[in-house]
N, C-alpha and C. Protein backbone atom coordinates (compact mmCIF):
# COMPACT_ATOMS: atom_id res chain seq x y z
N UNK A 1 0.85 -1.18 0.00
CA UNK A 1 0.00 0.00 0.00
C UNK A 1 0.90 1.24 0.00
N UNK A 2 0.70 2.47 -0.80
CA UNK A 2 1.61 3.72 -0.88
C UNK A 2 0.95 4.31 0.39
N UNK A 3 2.17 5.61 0.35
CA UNK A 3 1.93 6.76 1.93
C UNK A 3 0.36 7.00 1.17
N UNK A 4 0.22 7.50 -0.01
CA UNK A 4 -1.53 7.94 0.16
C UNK A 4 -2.32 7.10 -0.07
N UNK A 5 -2.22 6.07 -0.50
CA UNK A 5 -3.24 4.72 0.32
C UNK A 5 -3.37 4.98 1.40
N UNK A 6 -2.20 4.87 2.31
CA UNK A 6 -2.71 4.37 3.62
C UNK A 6 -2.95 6.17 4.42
N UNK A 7 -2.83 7.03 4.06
CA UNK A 7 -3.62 8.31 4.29
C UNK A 7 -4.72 8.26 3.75
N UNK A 8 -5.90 7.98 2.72
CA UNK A 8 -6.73 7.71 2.33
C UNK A 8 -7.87 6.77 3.24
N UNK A 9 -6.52 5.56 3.21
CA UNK A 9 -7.73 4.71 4.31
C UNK A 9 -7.78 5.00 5.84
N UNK A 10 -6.62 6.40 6.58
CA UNK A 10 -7.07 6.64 7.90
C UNK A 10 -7.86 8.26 7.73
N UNK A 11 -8.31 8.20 6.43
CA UNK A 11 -9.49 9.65 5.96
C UNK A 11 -8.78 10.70 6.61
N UNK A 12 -7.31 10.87 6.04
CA UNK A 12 -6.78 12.16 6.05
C UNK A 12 -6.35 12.86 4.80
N UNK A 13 -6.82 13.82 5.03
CA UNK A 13 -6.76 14.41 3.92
C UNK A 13 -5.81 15.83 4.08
N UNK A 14 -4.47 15.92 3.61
CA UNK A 14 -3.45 17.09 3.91
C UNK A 14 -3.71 18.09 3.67
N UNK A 15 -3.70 19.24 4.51
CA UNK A 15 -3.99 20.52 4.61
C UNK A 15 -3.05 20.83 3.51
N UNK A 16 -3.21 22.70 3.63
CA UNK A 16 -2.49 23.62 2.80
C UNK A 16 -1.42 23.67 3.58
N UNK A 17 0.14 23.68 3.38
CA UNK A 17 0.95 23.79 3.76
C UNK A 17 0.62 25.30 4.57
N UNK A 18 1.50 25.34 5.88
CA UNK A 18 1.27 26.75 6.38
C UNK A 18 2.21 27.49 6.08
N UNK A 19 2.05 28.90 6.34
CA UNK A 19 3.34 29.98 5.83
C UNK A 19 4.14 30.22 7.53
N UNK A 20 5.25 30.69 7.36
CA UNK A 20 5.74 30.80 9.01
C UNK A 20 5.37 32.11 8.69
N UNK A 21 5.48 32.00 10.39
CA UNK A 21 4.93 32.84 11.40
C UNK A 21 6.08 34.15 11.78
N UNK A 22 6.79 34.00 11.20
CA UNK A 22 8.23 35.01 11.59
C UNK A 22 9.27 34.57 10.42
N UNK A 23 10.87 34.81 10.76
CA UNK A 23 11.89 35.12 9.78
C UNK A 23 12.68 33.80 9.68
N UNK A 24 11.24 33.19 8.61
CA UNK A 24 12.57 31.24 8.45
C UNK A 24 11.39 31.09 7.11
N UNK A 25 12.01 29.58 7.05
CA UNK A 25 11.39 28.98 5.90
C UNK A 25 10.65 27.90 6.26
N UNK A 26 9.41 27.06 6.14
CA UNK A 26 8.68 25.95 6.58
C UNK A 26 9.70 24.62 6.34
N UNK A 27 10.46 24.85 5.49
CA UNK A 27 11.92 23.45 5.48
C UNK A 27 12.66 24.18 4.73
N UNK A 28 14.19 23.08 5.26
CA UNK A 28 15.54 23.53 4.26
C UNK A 28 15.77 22.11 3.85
N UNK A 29 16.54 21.97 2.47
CA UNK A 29 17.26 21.30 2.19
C UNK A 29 18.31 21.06 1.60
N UNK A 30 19.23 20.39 1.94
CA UNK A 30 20.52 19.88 1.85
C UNK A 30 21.11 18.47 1.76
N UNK A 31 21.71 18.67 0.54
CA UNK A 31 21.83 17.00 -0.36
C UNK A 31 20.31 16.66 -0.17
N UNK A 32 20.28 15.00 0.45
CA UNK A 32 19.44 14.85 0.04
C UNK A 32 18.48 14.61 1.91
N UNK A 33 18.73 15.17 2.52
CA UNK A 33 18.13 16.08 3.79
C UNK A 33 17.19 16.69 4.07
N UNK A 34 15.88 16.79 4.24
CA UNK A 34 14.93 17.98 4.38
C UNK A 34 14.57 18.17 5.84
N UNK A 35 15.11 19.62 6.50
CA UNK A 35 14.87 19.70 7.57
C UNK A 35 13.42 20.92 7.66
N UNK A 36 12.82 20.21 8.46
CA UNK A 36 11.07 20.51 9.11
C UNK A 36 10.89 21.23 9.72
N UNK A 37 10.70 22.92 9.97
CA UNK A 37 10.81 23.37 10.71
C UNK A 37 9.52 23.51 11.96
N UNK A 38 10.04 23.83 13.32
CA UNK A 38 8.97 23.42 14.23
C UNK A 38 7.25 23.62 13.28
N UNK A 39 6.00 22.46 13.64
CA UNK A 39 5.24 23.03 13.17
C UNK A 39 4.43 22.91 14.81
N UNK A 40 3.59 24.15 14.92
CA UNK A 40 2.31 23.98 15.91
C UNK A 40 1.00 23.34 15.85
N UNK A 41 0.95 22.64 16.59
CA UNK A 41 -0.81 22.22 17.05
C UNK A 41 -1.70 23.20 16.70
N UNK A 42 -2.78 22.87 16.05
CA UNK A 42 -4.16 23.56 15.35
C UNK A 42 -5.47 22.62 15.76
N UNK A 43 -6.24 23.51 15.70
CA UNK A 43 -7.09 22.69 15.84
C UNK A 43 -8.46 23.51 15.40
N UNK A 44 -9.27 22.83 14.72
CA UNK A 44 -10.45 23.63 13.67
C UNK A 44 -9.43 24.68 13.15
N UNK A 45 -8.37 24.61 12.68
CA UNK A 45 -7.98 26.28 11.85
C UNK A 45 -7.29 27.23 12.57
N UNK A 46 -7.16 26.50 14.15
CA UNK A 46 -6.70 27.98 14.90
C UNK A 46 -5.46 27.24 16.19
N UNK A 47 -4.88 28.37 16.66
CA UNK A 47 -3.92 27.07 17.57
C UNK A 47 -4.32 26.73 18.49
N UNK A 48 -3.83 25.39 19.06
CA UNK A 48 -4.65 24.40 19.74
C UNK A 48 -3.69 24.87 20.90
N UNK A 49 -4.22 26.07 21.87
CA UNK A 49 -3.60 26.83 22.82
C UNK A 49 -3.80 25.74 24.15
N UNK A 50 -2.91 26.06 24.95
CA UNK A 50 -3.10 24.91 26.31
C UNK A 50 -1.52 24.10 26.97
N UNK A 51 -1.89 24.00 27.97
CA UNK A 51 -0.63 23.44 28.80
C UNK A 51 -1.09 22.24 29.21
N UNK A 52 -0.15 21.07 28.64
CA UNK A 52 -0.04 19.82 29.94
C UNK A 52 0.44 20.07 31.42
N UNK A 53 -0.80 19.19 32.00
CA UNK A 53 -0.43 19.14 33.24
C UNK A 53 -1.36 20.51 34.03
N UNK A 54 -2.20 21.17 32.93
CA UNK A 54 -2.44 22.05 33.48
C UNK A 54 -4.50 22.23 33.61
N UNK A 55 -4.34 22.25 32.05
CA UNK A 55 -5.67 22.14 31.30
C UNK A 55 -5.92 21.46 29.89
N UNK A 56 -5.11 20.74 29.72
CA UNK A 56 -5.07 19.67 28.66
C UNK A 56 -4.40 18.38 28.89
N UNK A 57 -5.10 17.09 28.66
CA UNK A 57 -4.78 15.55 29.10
C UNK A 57 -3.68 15.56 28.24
N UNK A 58 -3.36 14.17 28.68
CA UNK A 58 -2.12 13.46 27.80
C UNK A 58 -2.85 13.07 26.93
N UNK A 59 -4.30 12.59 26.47
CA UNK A 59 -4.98 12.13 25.66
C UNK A 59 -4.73 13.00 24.76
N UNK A 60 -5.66 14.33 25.33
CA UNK A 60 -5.52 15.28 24.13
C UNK A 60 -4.35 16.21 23.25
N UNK A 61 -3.28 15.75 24.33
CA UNK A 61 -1.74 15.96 23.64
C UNK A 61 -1.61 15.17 22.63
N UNK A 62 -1.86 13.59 23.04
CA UNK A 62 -1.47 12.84 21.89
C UNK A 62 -2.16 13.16 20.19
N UNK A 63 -3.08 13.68 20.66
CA UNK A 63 -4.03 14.38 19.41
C UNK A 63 -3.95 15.17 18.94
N UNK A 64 -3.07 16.51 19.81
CA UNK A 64 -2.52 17.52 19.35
C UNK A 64 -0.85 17.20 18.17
N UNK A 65 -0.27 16.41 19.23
CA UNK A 65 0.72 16.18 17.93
C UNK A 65 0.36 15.33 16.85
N UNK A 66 -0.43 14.13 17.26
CA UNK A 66 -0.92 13.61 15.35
C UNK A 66 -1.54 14.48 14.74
N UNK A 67 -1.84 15.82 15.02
CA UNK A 67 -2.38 16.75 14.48
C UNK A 67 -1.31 17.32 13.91
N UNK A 68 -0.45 17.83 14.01
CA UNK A 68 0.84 18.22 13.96
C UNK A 68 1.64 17.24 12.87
N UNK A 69 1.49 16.13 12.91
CA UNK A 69 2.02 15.34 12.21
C UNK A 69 1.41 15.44 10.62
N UNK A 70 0.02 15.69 10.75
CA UNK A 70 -0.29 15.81 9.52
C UNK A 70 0.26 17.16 8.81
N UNK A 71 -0.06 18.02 9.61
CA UNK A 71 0.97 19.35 9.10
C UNK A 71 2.11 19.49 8.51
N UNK A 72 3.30 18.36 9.34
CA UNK A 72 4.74 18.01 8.88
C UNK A 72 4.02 17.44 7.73
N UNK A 73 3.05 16.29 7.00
CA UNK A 73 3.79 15.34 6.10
C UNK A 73 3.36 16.81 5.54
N UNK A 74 2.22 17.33 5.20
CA UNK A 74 2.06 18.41 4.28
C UNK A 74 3.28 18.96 4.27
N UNK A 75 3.80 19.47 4.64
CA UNK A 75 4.96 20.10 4.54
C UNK A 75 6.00 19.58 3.61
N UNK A 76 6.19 18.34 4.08
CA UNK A 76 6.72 17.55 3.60
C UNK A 76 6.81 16.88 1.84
N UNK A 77 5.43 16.83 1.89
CA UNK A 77 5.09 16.58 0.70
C UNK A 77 5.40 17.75 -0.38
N UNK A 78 5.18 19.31 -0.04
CA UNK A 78 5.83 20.39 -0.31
C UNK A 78 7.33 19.89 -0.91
N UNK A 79 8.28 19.48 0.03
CA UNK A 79 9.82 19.40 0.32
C UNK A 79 10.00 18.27 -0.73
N UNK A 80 9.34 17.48 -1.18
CA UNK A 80 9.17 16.53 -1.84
C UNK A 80 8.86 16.91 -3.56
N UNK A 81 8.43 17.89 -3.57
CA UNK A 81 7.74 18.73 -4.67
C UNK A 81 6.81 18.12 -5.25
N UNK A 82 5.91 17.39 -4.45
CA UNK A 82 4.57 17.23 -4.42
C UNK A 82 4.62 15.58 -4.21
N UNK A 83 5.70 14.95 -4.60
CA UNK A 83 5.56 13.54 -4.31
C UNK A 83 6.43 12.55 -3.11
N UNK A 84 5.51 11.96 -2.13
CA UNK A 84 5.21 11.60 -0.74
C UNK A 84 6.33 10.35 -1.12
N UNK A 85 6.43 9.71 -2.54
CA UNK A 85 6.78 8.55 -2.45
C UNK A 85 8.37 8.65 -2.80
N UNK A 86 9.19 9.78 -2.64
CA UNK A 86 10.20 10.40 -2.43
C UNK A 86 10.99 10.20 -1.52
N UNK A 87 10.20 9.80 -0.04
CA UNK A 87 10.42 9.88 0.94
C UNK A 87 11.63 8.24 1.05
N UNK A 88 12.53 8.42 1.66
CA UNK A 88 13.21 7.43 1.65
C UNK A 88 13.44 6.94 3.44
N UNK A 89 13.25 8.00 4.25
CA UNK A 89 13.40 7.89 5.65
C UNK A 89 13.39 8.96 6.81
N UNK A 90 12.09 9.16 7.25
CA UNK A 90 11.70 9.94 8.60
C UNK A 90 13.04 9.10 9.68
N UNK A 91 13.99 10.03 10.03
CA UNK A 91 15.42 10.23 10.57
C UNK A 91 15.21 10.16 11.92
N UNK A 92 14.03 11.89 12.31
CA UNK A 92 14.07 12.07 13.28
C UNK A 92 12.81 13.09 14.23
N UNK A 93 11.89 13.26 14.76
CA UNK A 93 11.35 13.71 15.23
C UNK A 93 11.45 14.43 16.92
N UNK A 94 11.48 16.07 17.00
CA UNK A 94 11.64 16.55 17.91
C UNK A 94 10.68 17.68 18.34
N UNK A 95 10.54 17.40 19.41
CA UNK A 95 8.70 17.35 19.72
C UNK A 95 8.58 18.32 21.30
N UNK A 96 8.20 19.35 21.41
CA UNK A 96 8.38 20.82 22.02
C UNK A 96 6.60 20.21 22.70
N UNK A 97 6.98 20.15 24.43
CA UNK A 97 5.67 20.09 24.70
C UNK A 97 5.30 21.31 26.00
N UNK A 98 4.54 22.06 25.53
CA UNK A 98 3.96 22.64 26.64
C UNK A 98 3.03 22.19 28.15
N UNK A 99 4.62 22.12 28.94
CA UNK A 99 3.45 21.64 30.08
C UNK A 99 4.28 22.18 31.89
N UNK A 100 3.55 21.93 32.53
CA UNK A 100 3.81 22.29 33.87
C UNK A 100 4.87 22.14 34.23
N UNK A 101 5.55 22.09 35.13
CA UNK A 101 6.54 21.65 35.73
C UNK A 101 6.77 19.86 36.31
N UNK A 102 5.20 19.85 36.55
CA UNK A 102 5.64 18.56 37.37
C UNK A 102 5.10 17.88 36.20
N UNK A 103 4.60 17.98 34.81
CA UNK A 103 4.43 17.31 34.33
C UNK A 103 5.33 16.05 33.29
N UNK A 104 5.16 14.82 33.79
CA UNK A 104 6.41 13.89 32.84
C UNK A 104 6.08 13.01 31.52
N UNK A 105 4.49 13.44 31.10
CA UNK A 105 4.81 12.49 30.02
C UNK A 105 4.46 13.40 28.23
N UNK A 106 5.80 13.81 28.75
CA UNK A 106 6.00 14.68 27.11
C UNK A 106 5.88 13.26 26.08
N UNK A 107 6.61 12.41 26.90
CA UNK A 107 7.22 11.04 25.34
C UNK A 107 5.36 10.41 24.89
N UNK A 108 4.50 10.66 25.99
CA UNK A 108 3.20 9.91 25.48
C UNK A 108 2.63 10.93 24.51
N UNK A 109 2.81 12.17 24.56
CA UNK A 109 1.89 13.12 24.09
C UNK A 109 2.52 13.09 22.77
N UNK A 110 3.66 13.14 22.27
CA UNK A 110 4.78 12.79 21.34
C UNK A 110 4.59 11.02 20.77
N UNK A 111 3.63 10.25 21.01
CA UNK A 111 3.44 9.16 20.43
C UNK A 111 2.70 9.73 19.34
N UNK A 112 1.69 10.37 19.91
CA UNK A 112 0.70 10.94 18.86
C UNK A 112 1.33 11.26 17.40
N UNK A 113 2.64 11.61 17.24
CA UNK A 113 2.83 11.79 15.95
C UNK A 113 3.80 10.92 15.53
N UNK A 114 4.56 10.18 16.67
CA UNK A 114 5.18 9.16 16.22
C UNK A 114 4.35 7.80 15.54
N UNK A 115 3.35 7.74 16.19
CA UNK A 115 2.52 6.65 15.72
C UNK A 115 1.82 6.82 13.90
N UNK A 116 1.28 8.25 14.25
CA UNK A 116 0.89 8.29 12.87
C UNK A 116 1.73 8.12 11.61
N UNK A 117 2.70 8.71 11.84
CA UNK A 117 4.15 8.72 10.99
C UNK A 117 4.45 7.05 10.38
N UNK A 118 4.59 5.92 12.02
CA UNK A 118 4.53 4.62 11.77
C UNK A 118 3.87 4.09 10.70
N UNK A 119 2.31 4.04 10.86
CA UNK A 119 1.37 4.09 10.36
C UNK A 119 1.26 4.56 9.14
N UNK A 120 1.66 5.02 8.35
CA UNK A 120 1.66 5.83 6.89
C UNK A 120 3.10 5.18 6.25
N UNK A 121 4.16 5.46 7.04
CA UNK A 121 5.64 4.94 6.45
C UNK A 121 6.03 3.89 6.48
N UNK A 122 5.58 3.20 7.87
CA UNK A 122 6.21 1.80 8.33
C UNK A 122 7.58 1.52 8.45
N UNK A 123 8.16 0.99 7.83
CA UNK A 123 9.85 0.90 8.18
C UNK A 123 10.21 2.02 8.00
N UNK A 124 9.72 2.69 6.87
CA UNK A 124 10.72 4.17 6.64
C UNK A 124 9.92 5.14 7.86
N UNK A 125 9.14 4.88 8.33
CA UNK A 125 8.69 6.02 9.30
C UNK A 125 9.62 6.08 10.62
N UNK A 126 10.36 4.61 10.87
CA UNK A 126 10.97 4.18 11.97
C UNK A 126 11.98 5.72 11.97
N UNK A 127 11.63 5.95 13.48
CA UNK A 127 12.31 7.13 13.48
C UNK A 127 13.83 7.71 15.46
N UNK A 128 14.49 8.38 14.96
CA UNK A 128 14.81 8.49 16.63
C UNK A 128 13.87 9.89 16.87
N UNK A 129 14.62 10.38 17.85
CA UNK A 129 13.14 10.87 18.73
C UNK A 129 13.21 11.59 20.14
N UNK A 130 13.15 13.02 20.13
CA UNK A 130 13.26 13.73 21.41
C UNK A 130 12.30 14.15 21.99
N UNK A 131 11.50 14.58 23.48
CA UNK A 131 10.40 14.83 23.28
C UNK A 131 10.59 15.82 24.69
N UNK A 132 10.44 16.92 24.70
CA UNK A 132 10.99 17.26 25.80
C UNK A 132 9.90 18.60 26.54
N UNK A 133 9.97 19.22 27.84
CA UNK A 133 8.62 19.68 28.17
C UNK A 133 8.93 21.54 28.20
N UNK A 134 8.52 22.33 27.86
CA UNK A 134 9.03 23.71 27.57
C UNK A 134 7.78 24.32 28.84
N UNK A 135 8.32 25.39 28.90
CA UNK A 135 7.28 26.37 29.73
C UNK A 135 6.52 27.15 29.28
N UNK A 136 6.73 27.29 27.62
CA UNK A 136 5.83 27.93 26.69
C UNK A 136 6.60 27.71 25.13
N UNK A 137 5.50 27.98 24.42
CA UNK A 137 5.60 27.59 22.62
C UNK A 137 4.93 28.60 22.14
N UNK A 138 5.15 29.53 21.46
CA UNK A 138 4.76 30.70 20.68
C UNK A 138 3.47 30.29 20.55
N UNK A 139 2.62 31.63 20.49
CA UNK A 139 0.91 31.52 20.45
C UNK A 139 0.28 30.69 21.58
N UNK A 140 0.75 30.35 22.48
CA UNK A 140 0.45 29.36 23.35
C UNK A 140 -0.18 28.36 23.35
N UNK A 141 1.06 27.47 22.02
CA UNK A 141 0.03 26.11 21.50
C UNK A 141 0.77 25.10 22.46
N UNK A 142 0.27 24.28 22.70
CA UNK A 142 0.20 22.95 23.36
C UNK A 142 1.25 22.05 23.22
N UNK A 143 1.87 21.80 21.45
CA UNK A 143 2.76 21.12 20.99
C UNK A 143 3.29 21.70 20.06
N UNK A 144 4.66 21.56 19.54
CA UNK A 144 5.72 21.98 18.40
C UNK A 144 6.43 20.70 17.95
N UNK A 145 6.50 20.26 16.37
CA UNK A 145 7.16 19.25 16.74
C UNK A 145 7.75 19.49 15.11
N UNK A 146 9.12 19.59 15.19
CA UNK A 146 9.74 19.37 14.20
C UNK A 146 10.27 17.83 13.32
N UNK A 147 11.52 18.16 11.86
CA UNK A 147 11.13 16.97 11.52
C UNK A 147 12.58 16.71 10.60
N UNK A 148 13.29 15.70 10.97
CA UNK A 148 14.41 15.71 9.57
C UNK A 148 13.97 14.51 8.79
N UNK A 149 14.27 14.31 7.49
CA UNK A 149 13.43 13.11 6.64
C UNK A 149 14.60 13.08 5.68
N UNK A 150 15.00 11.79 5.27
CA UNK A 150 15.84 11.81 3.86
C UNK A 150 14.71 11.47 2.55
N UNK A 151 15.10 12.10 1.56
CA UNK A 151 14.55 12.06 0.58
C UNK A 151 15.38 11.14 -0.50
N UNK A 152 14.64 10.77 -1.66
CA UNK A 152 15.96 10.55 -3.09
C UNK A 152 15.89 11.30 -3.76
């Protein structure tokens, strides 16, 4: 089954790539490298504002970054110049979570896009992986999660 088969059969359908928000580019690339720059949690169209540990579950973290994840492949697919099946290997995923102090499970809320990624790529999605807990993320979204991917 291809990456848009199996996006098809979990009825996702990729947004419009977003424009940044300040002075960068949505990816760079080099050889054959495409680096992802942080993308934010949305949700209906707008950012999916909120702190773990505070006023948002680990549930709904995990939902915030497979949300996020769909954003990267869009992006991605961009970096690709329109074709997904380019993709030779999701490298690495690093994953910005907004949450309390005492809160510890950045790595569950960060499945959320590791899983989806799985799920669409399979071996090539196999990825390493940082997931770490911030005290705030611009616009006061919930999750940030960047992305390095080799291409051919």
């Amino acid at each position: 089954m291809s990456f848009y088969e199996k996006l098809t059969a979990l009825n996702i359908q990729l947004p419009v790539v977003a424009v940044p928000a300040a002075a960068y580019v949505m990816y760079a690339q080099t050889g054959n490298t495409v680096f992802l720059s942080g993308h934010i949690a949305k949700k209906d169209g707008k950012v999916w504002v909120g702190q773990l540990g505070k006023n948002i579950s680990t549930e709904e973290g995990k939902l915030a970054a497979r949300a996020v994840a769909i954003d990267l492949i869009a992006t991605l697919q961009a970096a690709c110049g329109g074709d997904l099946n380019r993709v030779k290997r999701i490298v690495k995923l690093m994953s910005l979570v907004n949450s309390t102090g005492d809160f510890t499970e950045q790595h569950l809320v960060t499945n959320g896009a590791s899983e989806l990624i799985g799920e669409i790529f399979g071996e090539q999605g196999k990825h390493a992986r940082s997931a770490f807990g911030v005290a705030q993320i611009p616009m006061g979204a919930c999750v940030e999660i960047e992305m390095i991917v080799e291409i051919e």
